[in-house]
C-alpha atoms as a PDB file:
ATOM      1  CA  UNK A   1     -10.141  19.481 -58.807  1.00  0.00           C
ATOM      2  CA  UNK A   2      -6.399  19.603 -58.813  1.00  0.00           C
ATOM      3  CA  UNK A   3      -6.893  23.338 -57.071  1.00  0.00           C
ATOM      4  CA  UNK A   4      -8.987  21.860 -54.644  1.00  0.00           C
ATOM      5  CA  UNK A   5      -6.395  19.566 -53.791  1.00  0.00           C
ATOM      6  CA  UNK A   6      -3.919  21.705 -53.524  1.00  0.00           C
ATOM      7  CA  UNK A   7      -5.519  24.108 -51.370  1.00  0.00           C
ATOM      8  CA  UNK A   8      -6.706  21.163 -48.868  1.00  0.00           C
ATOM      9  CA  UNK A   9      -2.497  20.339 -48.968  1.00  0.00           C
ATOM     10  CA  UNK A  10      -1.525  23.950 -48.261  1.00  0.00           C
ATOM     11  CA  UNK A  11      -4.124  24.494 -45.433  1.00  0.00           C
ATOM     12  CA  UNK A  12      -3.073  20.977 -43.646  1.00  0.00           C
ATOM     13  CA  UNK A  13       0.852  22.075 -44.190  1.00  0.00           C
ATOM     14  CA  UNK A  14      -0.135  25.430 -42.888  1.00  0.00           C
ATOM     15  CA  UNK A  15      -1.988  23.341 -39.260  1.00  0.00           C
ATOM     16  CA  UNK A  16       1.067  21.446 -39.104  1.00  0.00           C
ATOM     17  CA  UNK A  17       3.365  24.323 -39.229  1.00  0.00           C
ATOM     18  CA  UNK A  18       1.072  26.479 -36.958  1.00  0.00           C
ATOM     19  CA  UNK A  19       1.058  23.634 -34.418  1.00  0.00           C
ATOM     20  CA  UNK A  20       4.556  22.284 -34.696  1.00  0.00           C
ATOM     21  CA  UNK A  21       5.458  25.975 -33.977  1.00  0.00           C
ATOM     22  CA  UNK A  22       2.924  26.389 -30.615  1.00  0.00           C
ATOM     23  CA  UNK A  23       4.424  23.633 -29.353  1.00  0.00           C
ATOM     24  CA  UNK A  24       8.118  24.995 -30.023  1.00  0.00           C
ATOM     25  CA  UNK A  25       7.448  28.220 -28.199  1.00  0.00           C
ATOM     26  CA  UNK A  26       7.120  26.842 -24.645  1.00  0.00           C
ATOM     27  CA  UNK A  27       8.465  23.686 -22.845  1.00  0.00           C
ATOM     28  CA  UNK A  28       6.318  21.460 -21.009  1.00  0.00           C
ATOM     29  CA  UNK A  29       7.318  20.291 -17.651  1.00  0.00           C
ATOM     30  CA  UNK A  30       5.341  17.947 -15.887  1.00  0.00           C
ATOM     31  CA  UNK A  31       5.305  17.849 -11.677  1.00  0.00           C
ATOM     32  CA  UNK A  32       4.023  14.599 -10.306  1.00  0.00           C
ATOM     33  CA  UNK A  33       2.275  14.466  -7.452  1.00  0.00           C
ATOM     34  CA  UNK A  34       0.792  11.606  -5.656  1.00  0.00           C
ATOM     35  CA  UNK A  35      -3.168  10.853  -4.587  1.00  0.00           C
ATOM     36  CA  UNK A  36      -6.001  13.541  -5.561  1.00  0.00           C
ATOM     37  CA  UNK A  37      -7.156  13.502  -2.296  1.00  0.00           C
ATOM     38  CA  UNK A  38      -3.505  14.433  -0.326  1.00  0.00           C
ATOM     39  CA  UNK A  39      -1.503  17.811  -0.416  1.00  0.00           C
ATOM     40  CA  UNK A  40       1.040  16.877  -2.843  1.00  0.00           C
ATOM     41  CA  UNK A  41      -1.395  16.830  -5.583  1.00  0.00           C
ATOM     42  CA  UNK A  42      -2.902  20.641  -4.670  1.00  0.00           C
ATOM     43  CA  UNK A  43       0.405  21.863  -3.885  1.00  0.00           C
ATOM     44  CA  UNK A  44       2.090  20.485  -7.490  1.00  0.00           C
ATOM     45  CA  UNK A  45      -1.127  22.220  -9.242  1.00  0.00           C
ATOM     46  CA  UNK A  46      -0.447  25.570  -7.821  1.00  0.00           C
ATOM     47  CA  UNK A  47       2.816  25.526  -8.691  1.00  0.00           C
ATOM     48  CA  UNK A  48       1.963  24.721 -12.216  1.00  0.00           C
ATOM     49  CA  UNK A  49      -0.213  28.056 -11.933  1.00  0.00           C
ATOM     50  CA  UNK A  50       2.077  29.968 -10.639  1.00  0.00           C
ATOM     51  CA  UNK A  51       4.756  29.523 -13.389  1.00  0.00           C
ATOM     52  CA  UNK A  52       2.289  29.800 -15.809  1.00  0.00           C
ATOM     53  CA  UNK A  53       0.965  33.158 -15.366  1.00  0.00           C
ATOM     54  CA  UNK A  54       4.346  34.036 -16.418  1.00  0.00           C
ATOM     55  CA  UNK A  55       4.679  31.044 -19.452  1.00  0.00           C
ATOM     56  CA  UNK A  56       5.557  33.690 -21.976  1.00  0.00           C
ATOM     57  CA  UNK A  57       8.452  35.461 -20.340  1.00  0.00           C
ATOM     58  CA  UNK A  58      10.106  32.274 -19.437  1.00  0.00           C
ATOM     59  CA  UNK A  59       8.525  29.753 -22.229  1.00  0.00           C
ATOM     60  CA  UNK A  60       7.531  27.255 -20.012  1.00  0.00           C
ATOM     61  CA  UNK A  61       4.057  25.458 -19.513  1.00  0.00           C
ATOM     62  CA  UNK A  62       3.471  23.079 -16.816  1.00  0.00           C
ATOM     63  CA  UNK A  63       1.537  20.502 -15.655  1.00  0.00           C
ATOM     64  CA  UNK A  64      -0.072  18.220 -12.983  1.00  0.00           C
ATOM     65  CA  UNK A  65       0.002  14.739 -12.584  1.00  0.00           C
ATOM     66  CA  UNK A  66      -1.396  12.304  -9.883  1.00  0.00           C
ATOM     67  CA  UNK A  67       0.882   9.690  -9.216  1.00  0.00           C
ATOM     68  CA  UNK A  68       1.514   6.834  -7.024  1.00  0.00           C
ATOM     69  CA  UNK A  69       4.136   9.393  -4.608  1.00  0.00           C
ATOM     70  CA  UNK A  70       7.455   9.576  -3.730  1.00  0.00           C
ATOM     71  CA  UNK A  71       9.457   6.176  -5.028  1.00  0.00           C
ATOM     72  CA  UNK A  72       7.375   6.534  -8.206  1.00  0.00           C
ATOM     73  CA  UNK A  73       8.129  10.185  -8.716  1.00  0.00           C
ATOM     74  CA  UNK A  74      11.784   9.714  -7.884  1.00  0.00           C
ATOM     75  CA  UNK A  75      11.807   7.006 -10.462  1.00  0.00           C
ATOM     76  CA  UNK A  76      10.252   8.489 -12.965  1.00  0.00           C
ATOM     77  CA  UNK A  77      12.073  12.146 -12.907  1.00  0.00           C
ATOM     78  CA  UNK A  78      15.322  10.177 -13.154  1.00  0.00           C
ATOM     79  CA  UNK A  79      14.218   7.857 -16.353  1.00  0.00           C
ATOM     80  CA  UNK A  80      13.013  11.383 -17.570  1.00  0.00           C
ATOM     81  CA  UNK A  81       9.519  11.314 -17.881  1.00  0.00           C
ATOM     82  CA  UNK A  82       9.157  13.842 -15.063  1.00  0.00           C
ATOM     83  CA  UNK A  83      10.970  17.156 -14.802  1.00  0.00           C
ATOM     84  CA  UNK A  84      10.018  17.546 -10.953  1.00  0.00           C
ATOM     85  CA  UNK A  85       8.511  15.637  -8.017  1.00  0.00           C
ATOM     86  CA  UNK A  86       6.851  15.954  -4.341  1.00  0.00           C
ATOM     87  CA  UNK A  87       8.819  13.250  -2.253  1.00  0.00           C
ATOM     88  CA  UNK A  88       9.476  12.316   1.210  1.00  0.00           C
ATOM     89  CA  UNK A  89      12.871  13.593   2.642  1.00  0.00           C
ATOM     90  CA  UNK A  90      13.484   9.735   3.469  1.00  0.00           C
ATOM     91  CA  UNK A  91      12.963   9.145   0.180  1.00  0.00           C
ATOM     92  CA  UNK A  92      15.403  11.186  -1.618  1.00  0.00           C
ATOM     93  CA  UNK A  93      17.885  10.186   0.941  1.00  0.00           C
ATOM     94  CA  UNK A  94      17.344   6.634   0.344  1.00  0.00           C
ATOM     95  CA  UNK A  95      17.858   7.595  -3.347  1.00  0.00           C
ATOM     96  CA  UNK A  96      20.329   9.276  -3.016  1.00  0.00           C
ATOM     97  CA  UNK A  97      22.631   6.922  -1.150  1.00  0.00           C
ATOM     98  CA  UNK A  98      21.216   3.833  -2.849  1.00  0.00           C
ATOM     99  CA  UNK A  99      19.366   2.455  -0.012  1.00  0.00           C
ATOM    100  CA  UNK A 100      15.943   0.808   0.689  1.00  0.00           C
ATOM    101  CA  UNK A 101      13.968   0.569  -3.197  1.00  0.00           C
ATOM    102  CA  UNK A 102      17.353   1.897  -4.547  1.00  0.00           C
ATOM    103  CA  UNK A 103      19.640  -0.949  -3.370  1.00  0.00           C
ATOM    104  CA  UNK A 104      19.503  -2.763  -6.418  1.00  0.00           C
ATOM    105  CA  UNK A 105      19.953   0.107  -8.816  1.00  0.00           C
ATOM    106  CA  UNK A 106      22.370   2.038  -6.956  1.00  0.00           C
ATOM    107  CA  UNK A 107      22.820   5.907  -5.575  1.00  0.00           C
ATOM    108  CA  UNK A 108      20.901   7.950  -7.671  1.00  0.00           C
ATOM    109  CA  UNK A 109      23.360  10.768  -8.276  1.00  0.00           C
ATOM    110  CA  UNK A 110      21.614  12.540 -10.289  1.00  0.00           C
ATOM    111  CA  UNK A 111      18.654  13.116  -8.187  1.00  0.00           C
ATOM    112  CA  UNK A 112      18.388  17.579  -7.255  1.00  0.00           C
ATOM    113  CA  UNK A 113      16.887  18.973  -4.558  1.00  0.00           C
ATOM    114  CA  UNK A 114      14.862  22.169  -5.033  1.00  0.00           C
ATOM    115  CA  UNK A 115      13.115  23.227  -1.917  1.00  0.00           C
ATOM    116  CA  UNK A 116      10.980  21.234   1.122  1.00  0.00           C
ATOM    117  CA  UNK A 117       7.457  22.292   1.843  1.00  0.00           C
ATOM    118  CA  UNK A 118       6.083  20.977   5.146  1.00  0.00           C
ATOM    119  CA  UNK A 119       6.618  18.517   7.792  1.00  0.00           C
ATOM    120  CA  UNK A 120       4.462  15.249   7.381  1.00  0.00           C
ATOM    121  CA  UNK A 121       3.713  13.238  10.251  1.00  0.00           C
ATOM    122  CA  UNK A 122       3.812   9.349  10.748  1.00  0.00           C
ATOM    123  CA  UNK A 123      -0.097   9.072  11.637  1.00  0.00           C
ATOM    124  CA  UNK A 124      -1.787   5.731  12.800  1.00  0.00           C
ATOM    125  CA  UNK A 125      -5.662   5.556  12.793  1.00  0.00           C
ATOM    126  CA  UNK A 126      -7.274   3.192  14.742  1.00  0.00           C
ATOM    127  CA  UNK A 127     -10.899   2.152  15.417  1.00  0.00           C
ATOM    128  CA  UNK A 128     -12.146   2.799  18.997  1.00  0.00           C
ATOM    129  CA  UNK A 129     -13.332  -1.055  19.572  1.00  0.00           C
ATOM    130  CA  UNK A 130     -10.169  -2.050  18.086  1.00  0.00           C
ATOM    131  CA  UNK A 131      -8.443  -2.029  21.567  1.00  0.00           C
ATOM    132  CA  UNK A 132      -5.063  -0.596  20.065  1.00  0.00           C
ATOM    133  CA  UNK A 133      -4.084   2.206  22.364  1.00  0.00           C
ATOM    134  CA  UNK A 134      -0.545   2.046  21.937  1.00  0.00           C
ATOM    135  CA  UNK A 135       2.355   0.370  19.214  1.00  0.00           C
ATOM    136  CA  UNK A 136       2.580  -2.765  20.938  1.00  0.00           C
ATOM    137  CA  UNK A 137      -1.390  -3.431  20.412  1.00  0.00           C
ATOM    138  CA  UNK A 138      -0.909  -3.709  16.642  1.00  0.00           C
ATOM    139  CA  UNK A 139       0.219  -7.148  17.104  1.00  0.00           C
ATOM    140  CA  UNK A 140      -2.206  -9.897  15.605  1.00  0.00           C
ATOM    141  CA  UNK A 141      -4.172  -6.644  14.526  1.00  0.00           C
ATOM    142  CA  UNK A 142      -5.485  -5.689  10.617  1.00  0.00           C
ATOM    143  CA  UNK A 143      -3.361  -2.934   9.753  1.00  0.00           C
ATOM    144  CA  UNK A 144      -2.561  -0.694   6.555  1.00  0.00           C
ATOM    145  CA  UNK A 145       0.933  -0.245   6.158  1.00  0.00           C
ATOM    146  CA  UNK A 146       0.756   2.296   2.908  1.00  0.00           C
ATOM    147  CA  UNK A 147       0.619   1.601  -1.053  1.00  0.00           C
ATOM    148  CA  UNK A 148       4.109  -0.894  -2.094  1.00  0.00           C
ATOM    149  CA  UNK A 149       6.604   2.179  -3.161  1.00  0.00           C
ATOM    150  CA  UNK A 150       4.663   4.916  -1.241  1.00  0.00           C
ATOM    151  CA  UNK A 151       6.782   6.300   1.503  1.00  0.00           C
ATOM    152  CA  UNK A 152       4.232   5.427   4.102  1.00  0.00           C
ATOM    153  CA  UNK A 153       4.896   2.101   3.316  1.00  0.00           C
ATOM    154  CA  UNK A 154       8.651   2.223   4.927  1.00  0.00           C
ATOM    155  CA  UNK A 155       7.779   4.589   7.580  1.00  0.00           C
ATOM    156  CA  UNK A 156       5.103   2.028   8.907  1.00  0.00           C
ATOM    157  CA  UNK A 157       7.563  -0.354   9.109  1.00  0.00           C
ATOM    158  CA  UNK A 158       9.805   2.327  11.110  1.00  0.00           C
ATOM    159  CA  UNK A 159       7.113   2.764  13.463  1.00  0.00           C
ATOM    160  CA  UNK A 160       6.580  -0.584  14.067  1.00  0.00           C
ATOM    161  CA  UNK A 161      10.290  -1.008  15.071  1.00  0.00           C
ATOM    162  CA  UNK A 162       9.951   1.158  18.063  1.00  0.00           C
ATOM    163  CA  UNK A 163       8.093  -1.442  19.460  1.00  0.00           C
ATOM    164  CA  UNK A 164      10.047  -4.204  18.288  1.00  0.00           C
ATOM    165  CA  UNK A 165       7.615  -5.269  15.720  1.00  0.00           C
ATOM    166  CA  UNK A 166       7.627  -6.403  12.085  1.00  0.00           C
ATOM    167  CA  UNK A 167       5.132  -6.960   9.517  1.00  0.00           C
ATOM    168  CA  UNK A 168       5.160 -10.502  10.089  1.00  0.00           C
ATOM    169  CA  UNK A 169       3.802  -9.182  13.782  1.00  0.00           C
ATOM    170  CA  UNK A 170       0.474  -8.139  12.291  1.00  0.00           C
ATOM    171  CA  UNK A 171      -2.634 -10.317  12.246  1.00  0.00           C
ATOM    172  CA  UNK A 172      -3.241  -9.070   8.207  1.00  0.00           C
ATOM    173  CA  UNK A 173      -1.221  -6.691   6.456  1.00  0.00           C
ATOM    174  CA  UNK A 174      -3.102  -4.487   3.601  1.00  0.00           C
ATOM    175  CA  UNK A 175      -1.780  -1.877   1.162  1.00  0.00           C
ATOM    176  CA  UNK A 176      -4.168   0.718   0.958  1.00  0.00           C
ATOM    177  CA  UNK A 177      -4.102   4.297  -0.582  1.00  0.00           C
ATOM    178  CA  UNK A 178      -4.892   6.502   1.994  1.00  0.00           C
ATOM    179  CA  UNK A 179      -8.123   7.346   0.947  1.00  0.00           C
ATOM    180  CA  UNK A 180      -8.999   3.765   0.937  1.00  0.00           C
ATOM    181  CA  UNK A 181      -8.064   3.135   4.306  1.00  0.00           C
ATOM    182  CA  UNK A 182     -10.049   5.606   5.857  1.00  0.00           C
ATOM    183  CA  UNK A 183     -13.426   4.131   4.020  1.00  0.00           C
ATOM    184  CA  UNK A 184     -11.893   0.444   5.031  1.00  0.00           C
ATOM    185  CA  UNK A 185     -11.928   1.696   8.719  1.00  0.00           C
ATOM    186  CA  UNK A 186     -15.200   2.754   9.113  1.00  0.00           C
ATOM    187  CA  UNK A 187     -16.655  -0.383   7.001  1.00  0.00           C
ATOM    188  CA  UNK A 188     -14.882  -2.352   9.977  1.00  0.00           C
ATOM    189  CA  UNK A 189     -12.698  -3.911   7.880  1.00  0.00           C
ATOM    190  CA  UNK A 190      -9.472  -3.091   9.464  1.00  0.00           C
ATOM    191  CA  UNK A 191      -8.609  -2.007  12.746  1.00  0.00           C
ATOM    192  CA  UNK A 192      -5.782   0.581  11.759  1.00  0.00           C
ATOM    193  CA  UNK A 193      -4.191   2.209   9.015  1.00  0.00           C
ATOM    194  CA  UNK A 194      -0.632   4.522   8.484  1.00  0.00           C
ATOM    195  CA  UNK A 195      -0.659   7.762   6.735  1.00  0.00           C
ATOM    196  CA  UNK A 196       2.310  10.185   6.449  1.00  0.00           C
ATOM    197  CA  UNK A 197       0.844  13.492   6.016  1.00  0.00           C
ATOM    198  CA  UNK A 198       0.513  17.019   6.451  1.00  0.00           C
ATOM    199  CA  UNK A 199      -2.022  18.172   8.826  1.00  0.00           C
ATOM    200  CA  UNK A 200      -5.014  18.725   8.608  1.00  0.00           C
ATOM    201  CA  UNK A 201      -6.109  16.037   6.022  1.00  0.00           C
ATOM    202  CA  UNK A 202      -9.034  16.167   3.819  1.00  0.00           C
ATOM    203  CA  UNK A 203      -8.873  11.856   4.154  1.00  0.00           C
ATOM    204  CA  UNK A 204      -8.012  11.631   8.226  1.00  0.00           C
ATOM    205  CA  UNK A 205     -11.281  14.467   8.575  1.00  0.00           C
ATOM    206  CA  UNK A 206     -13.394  11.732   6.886  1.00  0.00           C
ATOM    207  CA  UNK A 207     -12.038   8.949   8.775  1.00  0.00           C
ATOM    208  CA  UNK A 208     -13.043  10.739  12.620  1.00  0.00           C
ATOM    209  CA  UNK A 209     -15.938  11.798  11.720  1.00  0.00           C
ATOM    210  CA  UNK A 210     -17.616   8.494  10.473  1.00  0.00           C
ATOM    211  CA  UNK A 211     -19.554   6.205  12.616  1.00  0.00           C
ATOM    212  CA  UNK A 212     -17.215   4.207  13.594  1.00  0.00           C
ATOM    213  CA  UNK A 213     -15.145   6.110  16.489  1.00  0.00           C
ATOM    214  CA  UNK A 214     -11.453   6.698  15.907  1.00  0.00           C
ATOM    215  CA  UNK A 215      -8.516   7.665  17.764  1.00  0.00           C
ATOM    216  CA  UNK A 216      -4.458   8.374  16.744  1.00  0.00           C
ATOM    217  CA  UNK A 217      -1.977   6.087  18.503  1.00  0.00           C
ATOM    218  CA  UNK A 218       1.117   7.774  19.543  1.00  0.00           C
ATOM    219  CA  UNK A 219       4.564   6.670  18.667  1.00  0.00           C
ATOM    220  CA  UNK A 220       7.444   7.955  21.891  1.00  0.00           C
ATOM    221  CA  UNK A 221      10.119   4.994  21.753  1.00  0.00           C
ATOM    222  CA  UNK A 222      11.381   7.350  18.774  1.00  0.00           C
ATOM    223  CA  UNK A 223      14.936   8.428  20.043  1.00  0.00           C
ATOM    224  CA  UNK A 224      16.876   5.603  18.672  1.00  0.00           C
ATOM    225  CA  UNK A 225      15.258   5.872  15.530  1.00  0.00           C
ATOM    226  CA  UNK A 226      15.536   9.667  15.125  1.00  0.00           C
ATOM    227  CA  UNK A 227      19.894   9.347  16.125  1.00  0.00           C
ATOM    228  CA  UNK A 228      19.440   6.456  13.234  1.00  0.00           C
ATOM    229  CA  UNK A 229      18.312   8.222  10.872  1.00  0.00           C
ATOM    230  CA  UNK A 230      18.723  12.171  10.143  1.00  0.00           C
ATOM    231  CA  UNK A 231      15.771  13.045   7.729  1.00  0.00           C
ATOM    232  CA  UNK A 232      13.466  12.358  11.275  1.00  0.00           C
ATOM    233  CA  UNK A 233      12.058  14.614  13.471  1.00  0.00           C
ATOM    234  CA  UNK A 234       9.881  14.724  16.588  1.00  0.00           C
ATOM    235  CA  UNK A 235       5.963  15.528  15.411  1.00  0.00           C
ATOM    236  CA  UNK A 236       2.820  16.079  16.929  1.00  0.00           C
ATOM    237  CA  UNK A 237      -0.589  15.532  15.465  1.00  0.00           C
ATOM    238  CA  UNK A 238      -3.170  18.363  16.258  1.00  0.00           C
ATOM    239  CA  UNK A 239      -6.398  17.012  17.519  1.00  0.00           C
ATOM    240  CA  UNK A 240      -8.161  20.384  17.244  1.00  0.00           C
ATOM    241  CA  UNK A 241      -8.102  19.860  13.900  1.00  0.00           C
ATOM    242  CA  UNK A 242     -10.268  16.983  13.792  1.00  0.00           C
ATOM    243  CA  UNK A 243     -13.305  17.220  16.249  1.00  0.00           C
ATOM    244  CA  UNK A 244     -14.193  13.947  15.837  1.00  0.00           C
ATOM    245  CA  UNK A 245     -11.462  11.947  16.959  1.00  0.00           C
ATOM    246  CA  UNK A 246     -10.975  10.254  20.178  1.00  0.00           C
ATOM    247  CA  UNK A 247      -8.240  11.937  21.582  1.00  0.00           C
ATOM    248  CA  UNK A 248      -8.096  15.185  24.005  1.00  0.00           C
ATOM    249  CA  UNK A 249      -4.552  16.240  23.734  1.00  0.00           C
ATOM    250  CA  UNK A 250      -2.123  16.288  20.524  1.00  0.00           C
ATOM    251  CA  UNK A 251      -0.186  13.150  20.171  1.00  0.00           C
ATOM    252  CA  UNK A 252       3.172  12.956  20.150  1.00  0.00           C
ATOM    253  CA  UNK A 253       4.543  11.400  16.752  1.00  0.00           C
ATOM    254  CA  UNK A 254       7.355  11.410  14.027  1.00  0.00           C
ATOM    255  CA  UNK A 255       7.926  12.768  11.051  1.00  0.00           C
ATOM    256  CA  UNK A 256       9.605  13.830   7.574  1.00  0.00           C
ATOM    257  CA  UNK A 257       9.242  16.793   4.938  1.00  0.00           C
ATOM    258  CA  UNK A 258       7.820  17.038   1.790  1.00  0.00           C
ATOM    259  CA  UNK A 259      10.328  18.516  -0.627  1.00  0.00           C
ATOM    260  CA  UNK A 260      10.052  19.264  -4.485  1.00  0.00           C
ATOM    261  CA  UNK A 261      12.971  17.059  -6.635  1.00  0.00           C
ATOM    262  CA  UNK A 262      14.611  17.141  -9.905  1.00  0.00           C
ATOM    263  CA  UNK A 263      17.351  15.856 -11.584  1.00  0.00           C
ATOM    264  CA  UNK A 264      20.707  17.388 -12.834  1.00  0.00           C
ATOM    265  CA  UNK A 265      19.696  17.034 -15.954  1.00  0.00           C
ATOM    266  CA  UNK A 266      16.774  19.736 -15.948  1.00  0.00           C
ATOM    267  CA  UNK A 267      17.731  23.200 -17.359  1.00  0.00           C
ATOM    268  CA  UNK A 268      19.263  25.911 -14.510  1.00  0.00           C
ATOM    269  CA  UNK A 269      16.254  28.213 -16.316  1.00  0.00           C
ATOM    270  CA  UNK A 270      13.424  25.906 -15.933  1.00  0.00           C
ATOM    271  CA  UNK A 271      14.319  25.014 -12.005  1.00  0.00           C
ATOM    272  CA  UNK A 272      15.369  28.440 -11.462  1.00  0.00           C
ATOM    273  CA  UNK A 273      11.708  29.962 -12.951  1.00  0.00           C
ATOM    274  CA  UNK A 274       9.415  27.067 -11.099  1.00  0.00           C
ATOM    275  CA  UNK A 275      11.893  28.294  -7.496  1.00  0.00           C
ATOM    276  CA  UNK A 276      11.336  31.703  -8.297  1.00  0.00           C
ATOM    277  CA  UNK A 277       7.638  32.228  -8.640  1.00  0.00           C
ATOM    278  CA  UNK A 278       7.310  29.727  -5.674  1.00  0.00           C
ATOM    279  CA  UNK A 279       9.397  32.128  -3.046  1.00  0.00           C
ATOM    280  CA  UNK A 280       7.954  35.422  -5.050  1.00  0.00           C
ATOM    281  CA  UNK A 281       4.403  34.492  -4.465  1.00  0.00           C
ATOM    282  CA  UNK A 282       4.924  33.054  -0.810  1.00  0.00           C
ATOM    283  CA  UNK A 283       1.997  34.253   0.680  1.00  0.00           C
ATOM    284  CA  UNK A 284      -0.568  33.227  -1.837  1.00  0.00           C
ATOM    285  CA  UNK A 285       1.352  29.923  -1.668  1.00  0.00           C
ATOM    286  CA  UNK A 286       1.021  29.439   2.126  1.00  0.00           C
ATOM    287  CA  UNK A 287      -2.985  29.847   1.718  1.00  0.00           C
ATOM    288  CA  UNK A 288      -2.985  26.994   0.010  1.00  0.00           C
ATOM    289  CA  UNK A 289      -3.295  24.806   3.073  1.00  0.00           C
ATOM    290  CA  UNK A 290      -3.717  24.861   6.667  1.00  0.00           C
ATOM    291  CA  UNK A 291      -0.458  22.738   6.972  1.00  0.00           C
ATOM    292  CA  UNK A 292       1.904  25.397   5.394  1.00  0.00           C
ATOM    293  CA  UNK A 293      -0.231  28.185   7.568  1.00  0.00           C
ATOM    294  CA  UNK A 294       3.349  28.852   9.999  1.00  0.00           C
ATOM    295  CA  UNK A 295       5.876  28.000   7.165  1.00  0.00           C
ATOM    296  CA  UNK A 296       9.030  30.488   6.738  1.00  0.00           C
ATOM    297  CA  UNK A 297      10.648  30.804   3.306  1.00  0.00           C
ATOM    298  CA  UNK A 298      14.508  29.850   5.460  1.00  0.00           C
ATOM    299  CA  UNK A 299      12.660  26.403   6.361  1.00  0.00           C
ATOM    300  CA  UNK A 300      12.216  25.909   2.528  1.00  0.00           C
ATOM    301  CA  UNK A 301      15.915  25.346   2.385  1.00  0.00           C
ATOM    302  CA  UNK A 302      15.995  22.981   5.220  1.00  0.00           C
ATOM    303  CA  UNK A 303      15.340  19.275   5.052  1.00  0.00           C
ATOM    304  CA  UNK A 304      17.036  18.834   1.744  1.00  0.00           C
ATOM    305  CA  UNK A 305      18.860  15.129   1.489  1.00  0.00           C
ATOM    306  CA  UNK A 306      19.825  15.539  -2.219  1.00  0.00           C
ATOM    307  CA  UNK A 307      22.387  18.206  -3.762  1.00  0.00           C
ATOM    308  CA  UNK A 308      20.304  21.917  -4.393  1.00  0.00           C
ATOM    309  CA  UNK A 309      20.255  22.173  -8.149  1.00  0.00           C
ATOM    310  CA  UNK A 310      21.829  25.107  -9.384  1.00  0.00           C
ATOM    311  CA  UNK A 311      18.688  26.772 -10.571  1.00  0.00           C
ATOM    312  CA  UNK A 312      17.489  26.971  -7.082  1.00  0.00           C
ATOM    313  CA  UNK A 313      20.879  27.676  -5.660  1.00  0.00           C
ATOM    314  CA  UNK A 314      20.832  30.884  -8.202  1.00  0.00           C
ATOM    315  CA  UNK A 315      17.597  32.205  -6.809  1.00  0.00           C
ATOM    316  CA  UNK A 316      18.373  31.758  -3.859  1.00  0.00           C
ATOM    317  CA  UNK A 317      21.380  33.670  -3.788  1.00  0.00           C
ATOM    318  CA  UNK A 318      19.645  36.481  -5.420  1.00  0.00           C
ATOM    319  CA  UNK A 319      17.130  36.482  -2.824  1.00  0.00           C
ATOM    320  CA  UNK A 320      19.806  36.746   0.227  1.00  0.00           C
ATOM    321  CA  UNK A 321      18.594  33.514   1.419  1.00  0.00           C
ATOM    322  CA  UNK A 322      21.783  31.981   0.907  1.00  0.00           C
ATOM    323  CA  UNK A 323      25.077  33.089   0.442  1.00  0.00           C
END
């Protein structure tokens, strides 16, 4: 009995060990995303991939996680629970500077850039019968402005000020994931809803090709806005790539980038591995989606409202793509 015992004691000492030790050879990382149904949550996954094919030589493992976007990503890589994020350029300025969600707390100084991805345009949806054909219309009108802390949320209210209009303007005022707006739309049961996105969009593809006919309502009063604030630029939304929408040229629009966040306090190896196998497999990485189809590896560095962390900076040197 007593040798019994003692070999069950030896074998569960031995799992511990064996286990305690797996988990010491390689640090995890975690990359938050945002919805399953956008392109930060693909783009975070391959990523993960890509740096661990190579998990031995540098001892990392990473992983995915779907999150509620860019405020909550921001947030959470600088309590520590994430070691990088996908976040609007807006975003991590605001951050940065301590503006918008960050007044209260302060400038997040902290807060590293590591690279941008691709542009995402300020896109309104509207039903046909809705009547909305330009800003203006949205007045009195049902309207998704964008999940509380997503960063569709403040761009919708941007957008609205080109018209001179507020959220108190609108007839109701929902805030719907983007995947729920484009089922609310063609269940008639609201006339419009904001997306900031890379295109083409699994969710926007859905949304023009239901039965309910949709069109995309451009935004041109965008000057003073865009001399306002730096992290905007002049966009266009492609209608070829939705067939089913409403419109027969591409509409003119605003936008931001998607860029990939950390904080100071993440290792110059860890940053510098996730950067390198990123720029190393660049082509397999642009395949990913249509949206990063034209994307250079010099607009990568581009875009960037937060301080590059040094890991980055040290590839990127290396590379020649800075000096």
């Amino acid at each position: 009995m007593k040798k019994t015992l003692f070999a069950i004691i030896v074998t569960l000492v031995s799992v511990t060990f064996a286990g305690s030790a797996f988990a010491a050879k390689y640090k995890y990382v975690t990359i938050g995303t945002g919805g399953v149904t956008g392109v930060y949550y693909p783009t975070g996954g391959a990523i993960a991939k890509m740096v661990n094919v190579k998990k031995k030589q540098y001892g990392i493992r990473a992983t995915v996680e779907s999150t509620g976007g860019s405020v909550f990503n921001i947030n959470a890589i600088m309590a520590g629970d994430l070691e990088f994020g996908i976040a609007q350029s807006d975003r991590g300025y605001q951050a940065w500077y301590g503006m918008a969600d960050w007044k209260k707390a302060g400038k997040q100084t902290k807060l590293r850039s590591v690279f941008s991805i691709h542009p995402e345009s300020i896109t309104l949806v509207v039903s046909g019968k809705s009547g909305i054909k330009n800003c203006s219309d949205l007045k009195g009108k049902r309207v998704s402005v964008g999940a509380p802390g997503s960063g569709t949320r403040k761009n919708s209210m941007d957008a609205l000020s080109t018209c001179g209009l507020t959220l108190k303007d609108l007839g109701t005022v929902e805030g719907l994931k983007s995947a729920e707006g484009s089922k609310m739309i063609q269940d008639d049961r609201i006339d419009g809803f904001f997306f900031t996105v890379g295109h083409p969009n699994g969710s926007i593809k859905e949304s023009t090709a239901g039965r309910i006919k949709v069109q995309f309502v451009p935004f041109t009063n965008t000057k003073d806005l865009l001399n306002k604030y730096s992290y905007y630029a002049n966009a266009a939304i492609p209608v070829s790539a939705y067939p089913g929408v409403q419109n027969s040229a591409d509409v003119p629009t605003f936008g931001v980038k998607a860029t990939l966040v950390t904080s100071a306090d993440v290792s110059e190896n860890i940053v510098y591995a996730v950067t390198k196998e990123v720029f190393e497999n660049f082509e397999r990485f642009k395949k990913l989606h249509p949206a990063y189809a034209n994307l250079k590896k010099e607009q990568m560095l581009e875009g960037l409202t937060a301080p590059m962390h040094k890991g980055a900076l040290k590839y990127y040197k290396e590379a020649g793509l800075m000096k």
